[in-house]
N, C-alpha and C. Protein backbone atom coordinates (compact mmCIF):
# COMPACT_ATOMS: atom_id res chain seq x y z
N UNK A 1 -78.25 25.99 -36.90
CA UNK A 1 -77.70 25.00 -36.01
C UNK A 1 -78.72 23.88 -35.84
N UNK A 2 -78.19 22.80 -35.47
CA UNK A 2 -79.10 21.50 -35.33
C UNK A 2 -78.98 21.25 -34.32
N UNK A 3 -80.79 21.14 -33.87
CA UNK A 3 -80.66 20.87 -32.58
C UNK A 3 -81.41 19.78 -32.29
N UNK A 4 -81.59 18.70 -33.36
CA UNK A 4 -81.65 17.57 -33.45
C UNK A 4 -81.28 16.66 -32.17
N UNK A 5 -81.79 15.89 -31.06
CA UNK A 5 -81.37 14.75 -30.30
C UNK A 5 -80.43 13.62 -30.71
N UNK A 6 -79.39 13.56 -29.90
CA UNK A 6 -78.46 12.30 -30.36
C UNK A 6 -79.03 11.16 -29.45
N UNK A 7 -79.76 11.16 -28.73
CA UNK A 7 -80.39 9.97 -28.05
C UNK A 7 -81.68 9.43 -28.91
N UNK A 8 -81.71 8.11 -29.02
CA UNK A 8 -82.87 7.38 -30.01
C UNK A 8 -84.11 7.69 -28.78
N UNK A 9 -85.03 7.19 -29.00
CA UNK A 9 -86.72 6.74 -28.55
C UNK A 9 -85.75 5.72 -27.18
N UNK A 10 -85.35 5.00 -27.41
CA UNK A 10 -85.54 4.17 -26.58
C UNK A 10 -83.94 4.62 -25.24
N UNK A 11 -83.25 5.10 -25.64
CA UNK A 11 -82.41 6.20 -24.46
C UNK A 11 -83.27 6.84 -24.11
N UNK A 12 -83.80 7.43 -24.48
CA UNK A 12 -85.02 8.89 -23.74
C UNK A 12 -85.74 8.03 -23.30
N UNK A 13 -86.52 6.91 -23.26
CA UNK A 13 -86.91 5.87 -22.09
C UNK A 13 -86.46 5.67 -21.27
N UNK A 14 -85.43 5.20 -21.48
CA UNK A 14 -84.84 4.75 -19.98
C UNK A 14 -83.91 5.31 -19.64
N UNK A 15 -83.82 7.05 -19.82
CA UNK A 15 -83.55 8.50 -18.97
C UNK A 15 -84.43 8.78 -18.29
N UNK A 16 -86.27 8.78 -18.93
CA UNK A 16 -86.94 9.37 -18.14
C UNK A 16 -87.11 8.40 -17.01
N UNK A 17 -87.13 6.61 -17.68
CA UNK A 17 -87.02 5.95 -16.12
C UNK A 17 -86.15 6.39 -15.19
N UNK A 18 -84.91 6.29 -15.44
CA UNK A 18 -83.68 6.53 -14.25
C UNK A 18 -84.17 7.57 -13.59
N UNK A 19 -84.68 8.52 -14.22
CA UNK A 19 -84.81 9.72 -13.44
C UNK A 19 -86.32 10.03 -12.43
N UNK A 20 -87.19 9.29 -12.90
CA UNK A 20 -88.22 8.85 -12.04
C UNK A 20 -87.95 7.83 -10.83
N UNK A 21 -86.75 6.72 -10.97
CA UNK A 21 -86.39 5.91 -10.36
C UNK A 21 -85.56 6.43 -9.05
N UNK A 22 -84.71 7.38 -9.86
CA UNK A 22 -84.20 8.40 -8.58
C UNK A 22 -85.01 9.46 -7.84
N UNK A 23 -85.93 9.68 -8.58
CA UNK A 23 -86.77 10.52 -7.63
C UNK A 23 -87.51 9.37 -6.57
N UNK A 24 -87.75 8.60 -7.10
CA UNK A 24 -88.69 7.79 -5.96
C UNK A 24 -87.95 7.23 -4.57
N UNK A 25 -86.18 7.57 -5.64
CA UNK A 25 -85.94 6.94 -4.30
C UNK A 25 -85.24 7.94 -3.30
N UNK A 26 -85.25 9.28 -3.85
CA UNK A 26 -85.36 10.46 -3.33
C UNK A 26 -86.46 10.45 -1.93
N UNK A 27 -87.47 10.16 -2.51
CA UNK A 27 -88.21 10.31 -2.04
C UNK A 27 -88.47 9.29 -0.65
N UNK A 28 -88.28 7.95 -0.64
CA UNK A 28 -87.82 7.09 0.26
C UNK A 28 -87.20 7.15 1.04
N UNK A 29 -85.63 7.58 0.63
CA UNK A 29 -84.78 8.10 1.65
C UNK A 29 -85.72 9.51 2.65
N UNK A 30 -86.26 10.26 1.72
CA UNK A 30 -86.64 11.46 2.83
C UNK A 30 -87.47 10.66 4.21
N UNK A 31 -88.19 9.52 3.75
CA UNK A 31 -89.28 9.28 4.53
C UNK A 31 -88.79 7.97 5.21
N UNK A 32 -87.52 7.05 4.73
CA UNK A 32 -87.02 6.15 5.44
C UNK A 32 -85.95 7.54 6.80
N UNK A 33 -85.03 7.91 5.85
CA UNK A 33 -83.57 8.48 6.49
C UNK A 33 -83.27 9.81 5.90
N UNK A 34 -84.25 10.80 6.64
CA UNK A 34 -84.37 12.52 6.08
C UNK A 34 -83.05 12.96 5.94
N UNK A 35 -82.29 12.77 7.08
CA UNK A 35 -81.15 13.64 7.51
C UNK A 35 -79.75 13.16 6.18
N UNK A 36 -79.98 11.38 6.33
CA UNK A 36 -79.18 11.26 4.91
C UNK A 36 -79.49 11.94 3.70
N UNK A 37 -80.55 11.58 3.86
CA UNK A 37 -81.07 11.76 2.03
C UNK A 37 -81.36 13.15 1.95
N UNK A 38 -81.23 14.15 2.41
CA UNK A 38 -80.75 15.52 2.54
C UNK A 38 -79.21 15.97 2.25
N UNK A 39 -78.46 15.02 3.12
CA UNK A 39 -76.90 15.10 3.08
C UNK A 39 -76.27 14.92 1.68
N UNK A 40 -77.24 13.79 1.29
CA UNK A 40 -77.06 13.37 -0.12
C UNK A 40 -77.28 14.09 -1.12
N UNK A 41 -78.11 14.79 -1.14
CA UNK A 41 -78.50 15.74 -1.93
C UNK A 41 -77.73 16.94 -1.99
N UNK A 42 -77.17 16.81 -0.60
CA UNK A 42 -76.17 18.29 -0.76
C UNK A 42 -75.00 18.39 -1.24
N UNK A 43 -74.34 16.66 -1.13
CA UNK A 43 -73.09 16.57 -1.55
C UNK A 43 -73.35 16.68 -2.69
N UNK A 44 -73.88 15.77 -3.17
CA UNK A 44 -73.87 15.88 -5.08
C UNK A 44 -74.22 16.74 -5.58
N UNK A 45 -75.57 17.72 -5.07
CA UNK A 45 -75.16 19.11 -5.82
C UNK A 45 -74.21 20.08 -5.43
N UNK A 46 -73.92 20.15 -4.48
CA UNK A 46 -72.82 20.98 -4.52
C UNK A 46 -71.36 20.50 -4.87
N UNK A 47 -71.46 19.38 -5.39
CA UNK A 47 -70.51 18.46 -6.23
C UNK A 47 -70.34 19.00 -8.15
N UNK A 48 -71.52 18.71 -7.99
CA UNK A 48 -72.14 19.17 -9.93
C UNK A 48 -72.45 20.79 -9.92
N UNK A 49 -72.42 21.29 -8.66
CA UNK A 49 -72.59 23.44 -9.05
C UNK A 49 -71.33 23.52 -8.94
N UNK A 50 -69.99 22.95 -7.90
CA UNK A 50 -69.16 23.37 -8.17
C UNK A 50 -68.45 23.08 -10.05
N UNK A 51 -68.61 21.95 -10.00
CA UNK A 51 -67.97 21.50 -11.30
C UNK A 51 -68.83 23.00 -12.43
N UNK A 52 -69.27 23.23 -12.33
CA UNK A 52 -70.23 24.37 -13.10
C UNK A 52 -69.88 25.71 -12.73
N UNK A 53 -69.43 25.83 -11.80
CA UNK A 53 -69.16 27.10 -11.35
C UNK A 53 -67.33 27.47 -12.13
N UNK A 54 -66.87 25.81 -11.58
CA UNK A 54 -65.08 25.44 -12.47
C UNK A 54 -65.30 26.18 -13.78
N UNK A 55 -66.21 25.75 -14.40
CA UNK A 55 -66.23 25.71 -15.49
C UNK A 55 -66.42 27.02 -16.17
N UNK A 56 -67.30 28.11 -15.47
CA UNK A 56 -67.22 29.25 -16.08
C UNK A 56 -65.97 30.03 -15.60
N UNK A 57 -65.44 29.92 -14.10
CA UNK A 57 -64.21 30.39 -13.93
C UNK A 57 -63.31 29.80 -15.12
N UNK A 58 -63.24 29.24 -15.52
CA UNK A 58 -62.37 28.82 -16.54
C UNK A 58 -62.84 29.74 -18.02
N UNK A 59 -63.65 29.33 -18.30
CA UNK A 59 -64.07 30.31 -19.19
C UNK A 59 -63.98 32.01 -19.29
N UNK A 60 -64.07 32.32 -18.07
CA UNK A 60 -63.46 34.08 -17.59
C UNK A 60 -61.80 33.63 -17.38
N UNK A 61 -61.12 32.87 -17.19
CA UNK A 61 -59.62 33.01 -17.05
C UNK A 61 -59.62 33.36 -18.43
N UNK A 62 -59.58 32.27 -19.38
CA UNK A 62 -59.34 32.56 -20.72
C UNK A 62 -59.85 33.63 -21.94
N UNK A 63 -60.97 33.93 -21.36
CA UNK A 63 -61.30 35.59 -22.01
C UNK A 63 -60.21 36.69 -21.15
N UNK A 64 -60.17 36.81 -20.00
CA UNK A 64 -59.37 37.55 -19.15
C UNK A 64 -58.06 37.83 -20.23
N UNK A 65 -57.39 36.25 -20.20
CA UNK A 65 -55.87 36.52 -20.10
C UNK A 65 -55.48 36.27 -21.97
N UNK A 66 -56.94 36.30 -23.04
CA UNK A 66 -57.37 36.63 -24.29
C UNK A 66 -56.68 35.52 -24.95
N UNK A 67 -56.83 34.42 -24.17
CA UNK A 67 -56.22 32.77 -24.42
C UNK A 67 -57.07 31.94 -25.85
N UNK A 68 -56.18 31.75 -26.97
CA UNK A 68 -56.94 31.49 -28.58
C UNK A 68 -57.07 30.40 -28.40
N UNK A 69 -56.76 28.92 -27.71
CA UNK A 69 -56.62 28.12 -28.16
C UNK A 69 -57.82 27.62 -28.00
N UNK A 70 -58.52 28.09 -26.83
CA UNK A 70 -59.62 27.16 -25.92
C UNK A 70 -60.91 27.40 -26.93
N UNK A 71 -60.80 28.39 -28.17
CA UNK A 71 -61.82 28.41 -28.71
C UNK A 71 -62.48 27.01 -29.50
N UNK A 72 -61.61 26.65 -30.06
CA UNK A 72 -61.84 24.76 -30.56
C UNK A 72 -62.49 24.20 -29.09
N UNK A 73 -62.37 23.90 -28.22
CA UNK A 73 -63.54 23.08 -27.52
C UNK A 73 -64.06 24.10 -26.63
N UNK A 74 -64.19 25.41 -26.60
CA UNK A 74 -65.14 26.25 -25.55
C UNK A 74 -66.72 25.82 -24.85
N UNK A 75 -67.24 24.95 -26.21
CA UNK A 75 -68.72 24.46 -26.05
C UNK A 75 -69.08 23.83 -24.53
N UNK A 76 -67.85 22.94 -24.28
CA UNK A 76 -67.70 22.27 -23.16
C UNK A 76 -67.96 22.45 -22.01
N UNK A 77 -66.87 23.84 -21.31
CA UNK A 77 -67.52 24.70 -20.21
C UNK A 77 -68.42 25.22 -20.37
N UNK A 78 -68.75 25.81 -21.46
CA UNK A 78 -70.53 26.64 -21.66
C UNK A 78 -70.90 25.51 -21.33
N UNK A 79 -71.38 24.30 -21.90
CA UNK A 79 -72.19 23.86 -21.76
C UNK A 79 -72.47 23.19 -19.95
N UNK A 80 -71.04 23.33 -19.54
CA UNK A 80 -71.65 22.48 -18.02
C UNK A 80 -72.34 23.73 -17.41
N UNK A 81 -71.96 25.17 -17.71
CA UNK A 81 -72.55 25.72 -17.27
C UNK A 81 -73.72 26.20 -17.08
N UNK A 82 -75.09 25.24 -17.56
CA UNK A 82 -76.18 25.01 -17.75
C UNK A 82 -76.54 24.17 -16.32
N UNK A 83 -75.65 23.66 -15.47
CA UNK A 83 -76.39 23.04 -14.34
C UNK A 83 -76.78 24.05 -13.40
N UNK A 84 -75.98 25.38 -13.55
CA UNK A 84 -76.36 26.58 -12.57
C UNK A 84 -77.82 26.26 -12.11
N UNK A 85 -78.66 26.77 -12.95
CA UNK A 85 -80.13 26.50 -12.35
C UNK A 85 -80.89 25.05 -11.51
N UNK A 86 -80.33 24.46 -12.15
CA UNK A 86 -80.62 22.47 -11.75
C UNK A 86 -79.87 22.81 -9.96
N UNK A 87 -78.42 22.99 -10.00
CA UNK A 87 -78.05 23.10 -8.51
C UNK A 87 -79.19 24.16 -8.20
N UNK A 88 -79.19 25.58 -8.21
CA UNK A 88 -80.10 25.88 -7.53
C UNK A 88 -81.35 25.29 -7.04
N UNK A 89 -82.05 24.97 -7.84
CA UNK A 89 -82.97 24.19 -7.33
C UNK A 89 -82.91 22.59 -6.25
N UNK A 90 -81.56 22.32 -6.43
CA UNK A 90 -80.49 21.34 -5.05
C UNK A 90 -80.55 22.40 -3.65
N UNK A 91 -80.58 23.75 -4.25
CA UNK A 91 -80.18 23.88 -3.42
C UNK A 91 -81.59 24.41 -2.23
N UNK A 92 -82.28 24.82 -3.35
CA UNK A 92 -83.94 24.87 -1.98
C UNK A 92 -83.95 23.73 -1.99
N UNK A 93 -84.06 22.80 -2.13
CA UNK A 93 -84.67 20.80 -1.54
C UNK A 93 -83.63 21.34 0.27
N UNK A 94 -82.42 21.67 0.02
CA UNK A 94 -81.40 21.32 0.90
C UNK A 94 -81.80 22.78 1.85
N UNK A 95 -82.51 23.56 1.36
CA UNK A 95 -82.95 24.70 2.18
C UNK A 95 -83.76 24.22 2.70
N UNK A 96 -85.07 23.22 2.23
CA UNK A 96 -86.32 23.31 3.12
C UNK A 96 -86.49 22.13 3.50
N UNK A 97 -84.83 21.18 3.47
CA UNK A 97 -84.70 20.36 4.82
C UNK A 97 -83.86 20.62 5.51
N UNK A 98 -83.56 22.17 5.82
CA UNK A 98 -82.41 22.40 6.47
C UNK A 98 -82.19 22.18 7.76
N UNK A 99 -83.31 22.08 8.48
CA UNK A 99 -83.49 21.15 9.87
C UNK A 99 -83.04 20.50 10.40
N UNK A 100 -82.94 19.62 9.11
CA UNK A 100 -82.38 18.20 9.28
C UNK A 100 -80.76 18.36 9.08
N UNK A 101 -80.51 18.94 8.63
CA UNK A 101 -78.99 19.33 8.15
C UNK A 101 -78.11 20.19 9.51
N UNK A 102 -78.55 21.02 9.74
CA UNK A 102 -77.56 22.52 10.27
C UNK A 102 -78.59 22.39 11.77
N UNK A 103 -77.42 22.16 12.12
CA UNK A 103 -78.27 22.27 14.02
C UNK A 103 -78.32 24.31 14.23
N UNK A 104 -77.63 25.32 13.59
CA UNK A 104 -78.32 26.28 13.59
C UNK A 104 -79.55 26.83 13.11
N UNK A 105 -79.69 26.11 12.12
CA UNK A 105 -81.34 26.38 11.51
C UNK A 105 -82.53 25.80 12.38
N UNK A 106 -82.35 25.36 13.46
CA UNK A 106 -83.47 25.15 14.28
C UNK A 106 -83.97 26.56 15.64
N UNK A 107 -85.07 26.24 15.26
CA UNK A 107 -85.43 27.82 16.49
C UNK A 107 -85.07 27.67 17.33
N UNK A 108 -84.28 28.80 17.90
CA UNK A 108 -84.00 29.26 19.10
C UNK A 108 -82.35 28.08 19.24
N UNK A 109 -81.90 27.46 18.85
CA UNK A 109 -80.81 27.06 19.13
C UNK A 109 -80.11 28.44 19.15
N UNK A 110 -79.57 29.11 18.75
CA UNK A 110 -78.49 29.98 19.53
C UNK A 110 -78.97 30.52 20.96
N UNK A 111 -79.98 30.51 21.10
CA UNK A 111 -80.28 30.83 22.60
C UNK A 111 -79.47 29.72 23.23
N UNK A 112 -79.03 28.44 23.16
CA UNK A 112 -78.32 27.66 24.10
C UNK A 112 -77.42 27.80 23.88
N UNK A 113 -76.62 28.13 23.14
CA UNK A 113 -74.98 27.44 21.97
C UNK A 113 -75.06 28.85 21.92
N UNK A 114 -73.90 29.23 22.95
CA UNK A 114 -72.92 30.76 22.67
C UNK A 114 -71.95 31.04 21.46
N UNK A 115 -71.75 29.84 20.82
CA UNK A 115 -71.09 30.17 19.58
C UNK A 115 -71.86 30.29 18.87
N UNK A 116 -72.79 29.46 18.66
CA UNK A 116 -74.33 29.85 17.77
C UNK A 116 -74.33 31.00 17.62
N UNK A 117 -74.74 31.49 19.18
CA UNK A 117 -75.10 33.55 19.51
C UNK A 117 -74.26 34.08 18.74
N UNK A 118 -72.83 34.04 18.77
CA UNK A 118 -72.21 35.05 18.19
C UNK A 118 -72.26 34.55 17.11
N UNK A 119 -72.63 33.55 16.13
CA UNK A 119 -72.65 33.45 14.90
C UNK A 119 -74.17 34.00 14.60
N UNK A 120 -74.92 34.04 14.78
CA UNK A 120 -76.39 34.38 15.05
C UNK A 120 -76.74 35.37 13.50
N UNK A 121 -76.07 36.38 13.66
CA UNK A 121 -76.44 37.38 12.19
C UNK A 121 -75.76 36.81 11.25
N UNK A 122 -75.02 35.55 11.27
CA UNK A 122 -74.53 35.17 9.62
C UNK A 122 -75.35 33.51 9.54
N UNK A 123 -75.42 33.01 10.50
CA UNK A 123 -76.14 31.57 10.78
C UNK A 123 -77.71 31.63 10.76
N UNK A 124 -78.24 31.88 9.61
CA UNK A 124 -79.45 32.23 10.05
C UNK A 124 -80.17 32.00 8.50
N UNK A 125 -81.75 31.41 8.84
CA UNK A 125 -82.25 30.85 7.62
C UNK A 125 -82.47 32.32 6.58
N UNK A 126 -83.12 33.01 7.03
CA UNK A 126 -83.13 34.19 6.28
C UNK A 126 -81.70 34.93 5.36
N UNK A 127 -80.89 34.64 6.16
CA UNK A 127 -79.80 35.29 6.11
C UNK A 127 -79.01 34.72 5.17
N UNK A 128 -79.11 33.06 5.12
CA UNK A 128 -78.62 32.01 4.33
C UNK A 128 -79.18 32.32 3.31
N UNK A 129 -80.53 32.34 2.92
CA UNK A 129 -81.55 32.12 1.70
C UNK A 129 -81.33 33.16 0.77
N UNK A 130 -80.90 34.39 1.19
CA UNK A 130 -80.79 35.66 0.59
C UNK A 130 -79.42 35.87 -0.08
N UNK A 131 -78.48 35.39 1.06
CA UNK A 131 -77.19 34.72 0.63
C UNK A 131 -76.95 33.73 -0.83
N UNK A 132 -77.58 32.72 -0.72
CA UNK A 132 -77.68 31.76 -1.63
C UNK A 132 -78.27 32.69 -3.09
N UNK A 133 -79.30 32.92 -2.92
CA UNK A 133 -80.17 33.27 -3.76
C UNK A 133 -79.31 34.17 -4.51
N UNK A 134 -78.45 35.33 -4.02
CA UNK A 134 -77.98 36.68 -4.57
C UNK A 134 -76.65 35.67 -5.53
N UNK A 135 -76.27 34.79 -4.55
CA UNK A 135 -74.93 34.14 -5.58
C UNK A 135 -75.34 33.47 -6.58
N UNK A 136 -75.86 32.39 -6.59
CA UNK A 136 -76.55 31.51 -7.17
C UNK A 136 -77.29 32.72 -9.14
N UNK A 137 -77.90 33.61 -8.41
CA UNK A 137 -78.66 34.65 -9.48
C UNK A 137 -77.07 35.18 -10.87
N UNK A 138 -76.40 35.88 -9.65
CA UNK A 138 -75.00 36.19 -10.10
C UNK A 138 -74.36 35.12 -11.14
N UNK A 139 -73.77 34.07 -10.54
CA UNK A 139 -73.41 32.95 -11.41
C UNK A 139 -74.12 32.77 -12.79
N UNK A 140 -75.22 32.89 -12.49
CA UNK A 140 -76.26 32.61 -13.31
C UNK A 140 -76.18 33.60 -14.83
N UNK A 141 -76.51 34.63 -14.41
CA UNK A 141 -76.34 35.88 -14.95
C UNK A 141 -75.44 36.06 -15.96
N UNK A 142 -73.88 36.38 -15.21
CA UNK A 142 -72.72 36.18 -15.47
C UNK A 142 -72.65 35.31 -16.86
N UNK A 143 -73.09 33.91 -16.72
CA UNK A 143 -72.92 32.90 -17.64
C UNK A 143 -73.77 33.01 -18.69
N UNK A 144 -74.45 33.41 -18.39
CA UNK A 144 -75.85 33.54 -19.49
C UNK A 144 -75.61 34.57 -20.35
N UNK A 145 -74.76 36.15 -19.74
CA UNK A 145 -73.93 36.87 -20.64
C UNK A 145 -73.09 36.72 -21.29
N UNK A 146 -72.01 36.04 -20.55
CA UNK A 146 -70.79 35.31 -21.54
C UNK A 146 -70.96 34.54 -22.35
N UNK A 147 -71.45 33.35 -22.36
CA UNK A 147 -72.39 32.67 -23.48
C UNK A 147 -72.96 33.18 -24.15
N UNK A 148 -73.94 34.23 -24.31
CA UNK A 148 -74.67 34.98 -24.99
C UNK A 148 -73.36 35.64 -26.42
N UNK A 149 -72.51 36.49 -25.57
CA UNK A 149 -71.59 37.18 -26.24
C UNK A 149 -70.89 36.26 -27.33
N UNK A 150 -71.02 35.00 -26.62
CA UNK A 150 -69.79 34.22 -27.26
C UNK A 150 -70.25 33.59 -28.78
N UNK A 151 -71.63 32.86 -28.52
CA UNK A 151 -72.69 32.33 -29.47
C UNK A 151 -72.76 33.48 -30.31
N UNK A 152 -72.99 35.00 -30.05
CA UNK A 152 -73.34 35.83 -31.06
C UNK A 152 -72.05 36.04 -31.95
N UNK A 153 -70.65 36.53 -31.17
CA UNK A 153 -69.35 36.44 -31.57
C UNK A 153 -69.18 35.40 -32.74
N UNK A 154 -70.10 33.94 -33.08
CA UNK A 154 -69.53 32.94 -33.76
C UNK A 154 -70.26 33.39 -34.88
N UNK A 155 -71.80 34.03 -34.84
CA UNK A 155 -72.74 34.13 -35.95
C UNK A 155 -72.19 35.35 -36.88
N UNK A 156 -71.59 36.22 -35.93
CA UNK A 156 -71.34 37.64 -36.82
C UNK A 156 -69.77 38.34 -36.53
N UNK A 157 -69.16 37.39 -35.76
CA UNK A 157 -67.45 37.60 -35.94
C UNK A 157 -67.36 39.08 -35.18
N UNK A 158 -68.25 40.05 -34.90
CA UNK A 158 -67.60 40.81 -34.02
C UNK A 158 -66.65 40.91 -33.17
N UNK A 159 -65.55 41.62 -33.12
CA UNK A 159 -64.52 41.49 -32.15
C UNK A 159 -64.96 42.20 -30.69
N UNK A 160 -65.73 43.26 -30.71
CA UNK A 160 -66.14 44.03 -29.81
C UNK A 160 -66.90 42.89 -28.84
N UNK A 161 -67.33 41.80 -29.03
CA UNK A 161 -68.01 40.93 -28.25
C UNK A 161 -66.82 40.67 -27.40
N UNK A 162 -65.32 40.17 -28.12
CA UNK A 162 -64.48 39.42 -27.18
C UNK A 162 -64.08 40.63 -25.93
N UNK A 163 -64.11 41.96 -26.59
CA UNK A 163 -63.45 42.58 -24.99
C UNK A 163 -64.62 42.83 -24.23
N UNK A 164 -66.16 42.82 -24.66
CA UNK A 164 -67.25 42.68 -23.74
C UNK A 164 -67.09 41.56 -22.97
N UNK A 165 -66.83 40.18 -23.44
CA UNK A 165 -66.72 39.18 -22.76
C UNK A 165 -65.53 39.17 -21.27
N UNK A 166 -64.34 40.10 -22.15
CA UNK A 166 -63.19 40.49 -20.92
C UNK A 166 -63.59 41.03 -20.19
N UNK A 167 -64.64 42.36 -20.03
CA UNK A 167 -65.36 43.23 -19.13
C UNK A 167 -65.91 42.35 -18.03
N UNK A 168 -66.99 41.33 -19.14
CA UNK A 168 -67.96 40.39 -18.26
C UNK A 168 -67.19 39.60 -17.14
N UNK A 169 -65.81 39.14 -17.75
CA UNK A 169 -65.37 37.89 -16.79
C UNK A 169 -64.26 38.97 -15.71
N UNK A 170 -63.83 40.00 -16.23
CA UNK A 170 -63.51 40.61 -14.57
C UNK A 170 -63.91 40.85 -14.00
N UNK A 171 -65.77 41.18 -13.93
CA UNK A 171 -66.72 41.40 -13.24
C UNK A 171 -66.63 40.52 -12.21
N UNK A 172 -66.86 39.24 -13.12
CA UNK A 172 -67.22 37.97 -12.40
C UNK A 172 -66.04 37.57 -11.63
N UNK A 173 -65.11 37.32 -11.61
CA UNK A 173 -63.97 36.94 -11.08
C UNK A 173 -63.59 37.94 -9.54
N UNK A 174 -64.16 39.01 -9.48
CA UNK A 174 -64.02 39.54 -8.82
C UNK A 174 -65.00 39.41 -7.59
């Protein structure tokens, strides 16, 4: 396989600018307007994990329900499903300004806010982080198997990969 770049010298310039350009101004917003530029960060990744998350559910429908057609463009959803890790990492920035975000993540707020209290064992930074972390891993996982199966399925035509792949995506779906 070729894994040759379709971007010249001078795209990969001014990618790595844009992307330095947005960090800086990442970084601005935190120190002009935290609470936005937190918000911001949360929408759009959890904008681009969902679209990634679409994408392998889609990919387990069609192993599931042993759908031929989707094999001509499959690359597609595999491939968005590569932002898994990128959102995660959206998603600690948005953990360790969570302050600024979630009026429960501040100490001792459920001591005032009775709905807080009774939300208290699910509203909670620990509780969140472990939360996140266990799904986030899962997704991850999940995709990295099915892909795995699927890429090997193309090199050596095994069929036994496709009902592993059915195993994998009722796992996941569930």
């Amino acid at each position: 396989m070729n894994h040759k770049s379709l971007l010249g010298p001078g795209a990969k310039t001014a990618c790595a600018a844009f992307a330095v350009l947005g960090a800086a101004a990442f970084l601005a917003g935190l120190k002009l307007a935290p609470q936005r530029a937190l918000a911001d960060i949360l929408l759009g990744n959890s904008y681009f994990l969902m679209l990634a998350i679409t994408a392998l559910v889609f990919i387990a429908i069609q192993n599931l329900v042993g759908a031929g057609w989707p094999v001509l463009f499959r690359r597609v959803p595999e491939a968005m499903t590569a932002y898994i890790p990128a959102g995660a990492v959206g998603m600690l920035v948005v953990l360790l300004g969570s302050h600024s975000l979630y009026h429960w993540a501040h100490h001792g707020a459920a001591v005032h806010d009775p709905i807080l209290h009774a939300k208290a064992g699910y509203l909670n930074l620990p509780f969140w982080t472990a939360r996140a972390v266990v799904i986030l891993s899962l997704w991850w996982v999940f995709a990295r198997a099915i892909l795995k199966n699927s890429r090997l399925q193309d090199a050596d035509g095994d069929v036994e990969r496709t009902h592993k792949n059915k195993r994998l995506s009722a796992a996941f779906t569930v």
